[in-house]
Protein backbone atom coordinates (compact mmCIF):
# COMPACT_ATOMS: atom_id res chain seq x y z
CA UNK A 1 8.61 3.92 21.88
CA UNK A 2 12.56 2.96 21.86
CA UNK A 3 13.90 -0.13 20.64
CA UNK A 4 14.32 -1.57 23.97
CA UNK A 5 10.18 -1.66 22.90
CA UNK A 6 10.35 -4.10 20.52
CA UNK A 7 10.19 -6.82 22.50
CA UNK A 8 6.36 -5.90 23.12
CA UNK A 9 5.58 -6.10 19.31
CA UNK A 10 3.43 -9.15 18.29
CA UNK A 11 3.25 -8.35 14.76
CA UNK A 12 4.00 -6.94 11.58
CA UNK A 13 2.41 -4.96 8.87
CA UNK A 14 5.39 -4.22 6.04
CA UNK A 15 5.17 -1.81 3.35
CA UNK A 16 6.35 -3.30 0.07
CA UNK A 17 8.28 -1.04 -2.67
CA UNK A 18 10.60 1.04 -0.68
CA UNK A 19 10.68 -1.45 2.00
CA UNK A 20 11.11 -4.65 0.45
CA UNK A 21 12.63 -3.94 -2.64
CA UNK A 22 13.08 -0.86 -4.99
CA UNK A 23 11.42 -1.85 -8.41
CA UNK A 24 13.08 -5.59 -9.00
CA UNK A 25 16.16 -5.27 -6.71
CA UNK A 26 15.55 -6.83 -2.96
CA UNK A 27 16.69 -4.19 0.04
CA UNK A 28 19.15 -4.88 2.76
CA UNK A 29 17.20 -7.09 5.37
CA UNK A 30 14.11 -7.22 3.75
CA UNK A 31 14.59 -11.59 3.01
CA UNK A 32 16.77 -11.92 6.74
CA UNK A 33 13.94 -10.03 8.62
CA UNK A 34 11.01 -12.02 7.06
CA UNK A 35 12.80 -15.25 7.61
CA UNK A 36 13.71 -13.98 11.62
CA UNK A 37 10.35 -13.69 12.22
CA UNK A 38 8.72 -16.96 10.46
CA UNK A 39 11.42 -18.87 12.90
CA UNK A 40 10.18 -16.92 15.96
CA UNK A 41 6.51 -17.44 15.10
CA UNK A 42 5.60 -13.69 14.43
CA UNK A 43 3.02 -13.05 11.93
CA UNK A 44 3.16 -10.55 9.56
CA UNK A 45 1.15 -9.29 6.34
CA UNK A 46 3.14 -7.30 3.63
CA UNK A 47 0.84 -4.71 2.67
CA UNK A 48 1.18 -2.47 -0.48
CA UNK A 49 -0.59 0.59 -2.19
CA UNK A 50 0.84 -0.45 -5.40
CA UNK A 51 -2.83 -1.43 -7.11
CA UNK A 52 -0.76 -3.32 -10.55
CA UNK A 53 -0.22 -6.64 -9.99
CA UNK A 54 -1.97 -9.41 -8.86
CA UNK A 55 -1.29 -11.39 -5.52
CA UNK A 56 -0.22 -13.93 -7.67
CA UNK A 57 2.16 -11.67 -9.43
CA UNK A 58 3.91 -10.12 -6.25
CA UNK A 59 4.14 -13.79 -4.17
CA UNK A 60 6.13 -14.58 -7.85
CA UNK A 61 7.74 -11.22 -7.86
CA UNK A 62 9.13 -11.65 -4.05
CA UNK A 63 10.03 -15.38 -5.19
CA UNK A 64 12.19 -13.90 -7.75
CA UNK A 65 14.23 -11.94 -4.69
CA UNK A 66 14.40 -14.83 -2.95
CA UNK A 67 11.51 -13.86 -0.17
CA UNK A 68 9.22 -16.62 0.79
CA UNK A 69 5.12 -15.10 1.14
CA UNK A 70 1.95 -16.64 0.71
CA UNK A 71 -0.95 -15.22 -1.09
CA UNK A 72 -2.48 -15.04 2.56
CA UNK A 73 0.11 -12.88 3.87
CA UNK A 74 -0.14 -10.28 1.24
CA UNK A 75 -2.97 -7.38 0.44
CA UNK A 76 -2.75 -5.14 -1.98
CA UNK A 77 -4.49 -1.58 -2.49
CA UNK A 78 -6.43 -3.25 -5.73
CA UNK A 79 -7.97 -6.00 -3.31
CA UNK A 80 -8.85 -3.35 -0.27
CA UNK A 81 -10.40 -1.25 -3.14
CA UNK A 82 -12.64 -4.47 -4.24
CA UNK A 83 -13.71 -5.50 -1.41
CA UNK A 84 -15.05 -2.16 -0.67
CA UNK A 85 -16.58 -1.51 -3.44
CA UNK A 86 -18.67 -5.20 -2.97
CA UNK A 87 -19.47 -3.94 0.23
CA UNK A 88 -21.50 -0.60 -1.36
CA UNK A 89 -22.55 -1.76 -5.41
CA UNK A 90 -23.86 -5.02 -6.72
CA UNK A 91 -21.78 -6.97 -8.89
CA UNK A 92 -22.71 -6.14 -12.42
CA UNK A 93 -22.11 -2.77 -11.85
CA UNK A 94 -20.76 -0.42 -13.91
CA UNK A 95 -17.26 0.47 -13.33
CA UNK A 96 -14.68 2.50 -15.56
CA UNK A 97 -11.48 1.29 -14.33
CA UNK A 98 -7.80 3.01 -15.10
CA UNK A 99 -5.12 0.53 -13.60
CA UNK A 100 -3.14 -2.14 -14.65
CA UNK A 101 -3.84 -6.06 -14.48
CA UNK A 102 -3.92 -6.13 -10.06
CA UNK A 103 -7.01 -3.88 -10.11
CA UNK A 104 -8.71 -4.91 -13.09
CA UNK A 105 -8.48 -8.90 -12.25
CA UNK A 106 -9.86 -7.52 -8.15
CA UNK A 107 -12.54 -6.06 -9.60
CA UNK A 108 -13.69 -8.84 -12.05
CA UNK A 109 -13.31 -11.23 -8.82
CA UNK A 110 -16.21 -9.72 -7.02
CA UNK A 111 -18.60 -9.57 -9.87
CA UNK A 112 -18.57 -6.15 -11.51
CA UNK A 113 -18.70 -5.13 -15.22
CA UNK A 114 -15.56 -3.02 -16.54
CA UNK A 115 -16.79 -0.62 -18.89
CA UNK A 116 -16.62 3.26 -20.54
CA UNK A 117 -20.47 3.04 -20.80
CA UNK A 118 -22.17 5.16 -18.15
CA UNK A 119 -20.43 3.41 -15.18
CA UNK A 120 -21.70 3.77 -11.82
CA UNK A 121 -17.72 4.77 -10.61
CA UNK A 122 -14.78 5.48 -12.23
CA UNK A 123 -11.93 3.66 -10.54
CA UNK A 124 -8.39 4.77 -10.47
CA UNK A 125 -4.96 2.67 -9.63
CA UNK A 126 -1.32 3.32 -11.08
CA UNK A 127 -1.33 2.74 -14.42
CA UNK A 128 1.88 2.69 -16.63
CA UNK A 129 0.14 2.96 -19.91
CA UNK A 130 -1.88 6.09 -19.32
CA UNK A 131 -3.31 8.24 -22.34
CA UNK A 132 -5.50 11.32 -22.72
CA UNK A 133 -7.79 9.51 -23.87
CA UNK A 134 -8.31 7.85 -20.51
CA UNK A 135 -8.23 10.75 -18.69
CA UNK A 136 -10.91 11.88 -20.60
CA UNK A 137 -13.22 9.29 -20.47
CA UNK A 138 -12.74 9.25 -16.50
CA UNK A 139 -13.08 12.96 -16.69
CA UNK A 140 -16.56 13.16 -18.15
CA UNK A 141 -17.50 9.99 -16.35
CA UNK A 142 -17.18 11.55 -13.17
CA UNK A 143 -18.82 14.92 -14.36
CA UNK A 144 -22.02 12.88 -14.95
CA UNK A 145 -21.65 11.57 -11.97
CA UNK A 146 -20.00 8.56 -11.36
CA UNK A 147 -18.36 8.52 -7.97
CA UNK A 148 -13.89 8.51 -7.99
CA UNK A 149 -12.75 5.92 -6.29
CA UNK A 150 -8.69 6.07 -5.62
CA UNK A 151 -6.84 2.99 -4.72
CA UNK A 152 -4.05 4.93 -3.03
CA UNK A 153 -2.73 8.66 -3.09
CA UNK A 154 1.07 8.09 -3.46
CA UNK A 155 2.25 10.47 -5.59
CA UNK A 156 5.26 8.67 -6.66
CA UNK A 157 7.01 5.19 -6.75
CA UNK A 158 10.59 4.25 -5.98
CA UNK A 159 12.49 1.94 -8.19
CA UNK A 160 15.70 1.11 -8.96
CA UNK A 161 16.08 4.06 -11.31
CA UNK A 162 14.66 6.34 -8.94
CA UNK A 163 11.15 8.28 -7.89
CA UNK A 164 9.06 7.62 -11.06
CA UNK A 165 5.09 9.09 -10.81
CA UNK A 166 2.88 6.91 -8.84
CA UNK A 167 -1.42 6.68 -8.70
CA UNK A 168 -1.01 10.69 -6.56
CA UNK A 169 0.36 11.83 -10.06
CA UNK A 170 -3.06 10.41 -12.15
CA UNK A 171 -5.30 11.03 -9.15
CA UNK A 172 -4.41 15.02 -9.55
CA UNK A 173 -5.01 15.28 -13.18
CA UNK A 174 -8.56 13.47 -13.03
CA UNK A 175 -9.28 16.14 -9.86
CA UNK A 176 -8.09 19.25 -11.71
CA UNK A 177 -10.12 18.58 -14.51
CA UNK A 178 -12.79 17.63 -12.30
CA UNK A 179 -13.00 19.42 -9.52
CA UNK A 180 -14.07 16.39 -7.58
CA UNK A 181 -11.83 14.97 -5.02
CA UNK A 182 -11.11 10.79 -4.50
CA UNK A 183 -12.25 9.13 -2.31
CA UNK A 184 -9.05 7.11 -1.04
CA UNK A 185 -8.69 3.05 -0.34
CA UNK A 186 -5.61 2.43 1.07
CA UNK A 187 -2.95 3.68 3.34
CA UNK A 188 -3.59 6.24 5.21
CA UNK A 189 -6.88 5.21 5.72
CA UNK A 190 -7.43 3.33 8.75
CA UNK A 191 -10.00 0.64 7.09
CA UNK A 192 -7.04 -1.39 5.05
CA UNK A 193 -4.96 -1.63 8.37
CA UNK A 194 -7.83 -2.64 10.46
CA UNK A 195 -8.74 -4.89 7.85
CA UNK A 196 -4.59 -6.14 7.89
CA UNK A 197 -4.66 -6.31 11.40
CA UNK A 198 -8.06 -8.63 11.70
CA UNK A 199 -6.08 -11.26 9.04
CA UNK A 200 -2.96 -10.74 12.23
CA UNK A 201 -5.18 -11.29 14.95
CA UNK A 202 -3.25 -8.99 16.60
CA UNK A 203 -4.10 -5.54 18.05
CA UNK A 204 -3.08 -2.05 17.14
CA UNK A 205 -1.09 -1.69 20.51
CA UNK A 206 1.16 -4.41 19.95
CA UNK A 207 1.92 -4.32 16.28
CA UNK A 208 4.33 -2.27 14.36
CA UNK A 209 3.66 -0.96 11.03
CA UNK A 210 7.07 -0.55 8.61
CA UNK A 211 7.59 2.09 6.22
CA UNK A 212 9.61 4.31 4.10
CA UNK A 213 6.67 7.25 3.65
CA UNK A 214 5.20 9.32 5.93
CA UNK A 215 2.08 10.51 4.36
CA UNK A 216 0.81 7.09 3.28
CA UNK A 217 2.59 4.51 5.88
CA UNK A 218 3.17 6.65 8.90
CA UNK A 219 0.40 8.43 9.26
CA UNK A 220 -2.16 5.46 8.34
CA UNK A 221 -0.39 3.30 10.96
CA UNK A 222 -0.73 6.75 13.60
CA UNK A 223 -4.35 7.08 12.92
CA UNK A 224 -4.63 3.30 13.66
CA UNK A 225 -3.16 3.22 16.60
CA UNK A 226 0.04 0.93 15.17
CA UNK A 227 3.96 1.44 16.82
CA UNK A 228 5.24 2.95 13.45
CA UNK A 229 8.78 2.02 11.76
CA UNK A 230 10.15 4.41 9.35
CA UNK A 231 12.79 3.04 6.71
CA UNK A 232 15.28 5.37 4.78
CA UNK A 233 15.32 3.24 1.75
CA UNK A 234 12.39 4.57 -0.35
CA UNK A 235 10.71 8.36 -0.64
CA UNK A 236 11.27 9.86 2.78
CA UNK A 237 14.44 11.21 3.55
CA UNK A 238 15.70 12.58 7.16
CA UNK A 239 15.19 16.23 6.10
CA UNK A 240 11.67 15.53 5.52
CA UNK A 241 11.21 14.10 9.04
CA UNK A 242 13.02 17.22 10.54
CA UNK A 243 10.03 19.33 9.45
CA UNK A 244 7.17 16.95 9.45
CA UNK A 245 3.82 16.98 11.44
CA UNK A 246 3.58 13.70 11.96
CA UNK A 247 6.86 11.33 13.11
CA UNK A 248 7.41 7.75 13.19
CA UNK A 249 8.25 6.22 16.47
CA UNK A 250 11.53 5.21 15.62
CA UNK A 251 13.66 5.72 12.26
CA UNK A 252 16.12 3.13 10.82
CA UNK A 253 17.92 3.41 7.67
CA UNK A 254 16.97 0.18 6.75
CA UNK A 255 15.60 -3.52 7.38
CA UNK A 256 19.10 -4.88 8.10
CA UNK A 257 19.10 -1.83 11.22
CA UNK A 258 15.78 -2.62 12.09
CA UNK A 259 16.59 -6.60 13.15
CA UNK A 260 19.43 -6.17 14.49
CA UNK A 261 17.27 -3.98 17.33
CA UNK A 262 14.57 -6.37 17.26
CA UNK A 263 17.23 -9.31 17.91
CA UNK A 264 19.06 -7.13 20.34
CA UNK A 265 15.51 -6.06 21.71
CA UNK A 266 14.95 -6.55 25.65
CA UNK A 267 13.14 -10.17 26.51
């Protein structure tokens, strides 16, 4: 794919934090491109593994930056991990949850109980206030048995003040003490793009996923079958693409690069 390409794109799958905006501070492009493509009538869903807040939360957050998104247009790692979840357990099931106020209202949505009493799985988003104490109760939760759900493997987050540990970092500590590996919800896995691209109507051929990592982002959107956009403005750096396994199909350093092609793109 070049960008001469881009004028075969359909649609749009963006990665939030590192994309959009690094903790509270919007990126260059991020509010241009968005309102580029609602005037040319190209659909898009912003899609993040950041499991904390609510839809609710991040269409107010992106308000705040002056970016315009419904709740439809946004799906979060806490909602993929839900709606999975309702698709295996019936709601009043047990779940021990670590994650902030995204996952734990997702989870209450589709019915199940939120408990440190024998749950049936121990769920795990970022959460900001961890503690021992609920590492532990995860810990012997899933040594009893209860299945480990992850909501995403990112290993950190970028903010303004720079890579701070993400729901990788928590994942790693429960699995060490474990043993047991998590099963993962979000990107890379190929069921919250498919699920992303279904709300697009679009298919994998002729949308473009944007990102700023490449085990998360560019390698979900690969295994999908997605064009894939890499971003320099959040974890992955050029370095890391010189040596990497898997490469994006083009590299910008940011949004602001990346319309400029797509308005310069052949028609």
């Amino acid at each position: 794919m070049t960008t001469d390409d881009l004028h075969t794109i359909k649609a749009f799958i963006f990665d939030m934090d590192g994309v959009l905006y690094r903790g509270q501070e919007r990126l260059p492009g991020a509010r241009a491109f968005l309102q580029a493509l609602q005037q040319a009538n190209v659909p898009y869903v912003l899609l993040t593994n950041n499991s904390t807040q609510t839809v609710e939360q991040y269409v107010k957050k992106l308000d705040r930056m002056g970016i315009e998104a419904t709740p439809e247009q946004i799906m979060t790692s806490a909602v993929a991990t839900a709606l999975y979840l309702a698709e295996r357990a019936e709601p009043g099931t047990p779940l021990y949850a670590i994650g902030m106020e995204g996952l734990r209202d997702a989870l209450r949505e589709q019915g199940f109980t939120l408990t440190d009493e024998s749950p049936a799985y121990v769920v795990v988003g970022l959460d900001t206030h961890i503690t021992y104490e609920k590492l532990r109760t995860a810990t012997l939760a899933i040594r009893a048995g209860a299945t480990f759900i992850g909501t995403n493997p990112d290993r950190s987050l970028p903010t303004e003040h720079g890579l701070e540990p993400g729901t990788g970092s928590i994942l790693a500590a429960i699995e060490a003490a474990t043993d047991v590996a998590p099963h993962i919800i979000g990107k890379p896995q190929r069921g919250v793009l498919e699920t992303a691209l279904g709300t697009l109507g679009a298919s994998a051929a002729e949308t473009a996923l944007i990102g700023d990592r490449l085990e998360t982002d560019i390698l979900g959107g690969v295994r999908a079958g997605l064009r894939t956009i890499m971003v320099l403005t959040g974890v992955t750096t050029r370095d890391d693409l010189a040596n990497a396994d898997v490469k994006p199909d083009l590299v910008f350093d940011d949004l602001e690069q990346v319309l400029t092609a797509w308005r310069d793109r052949s028609v």
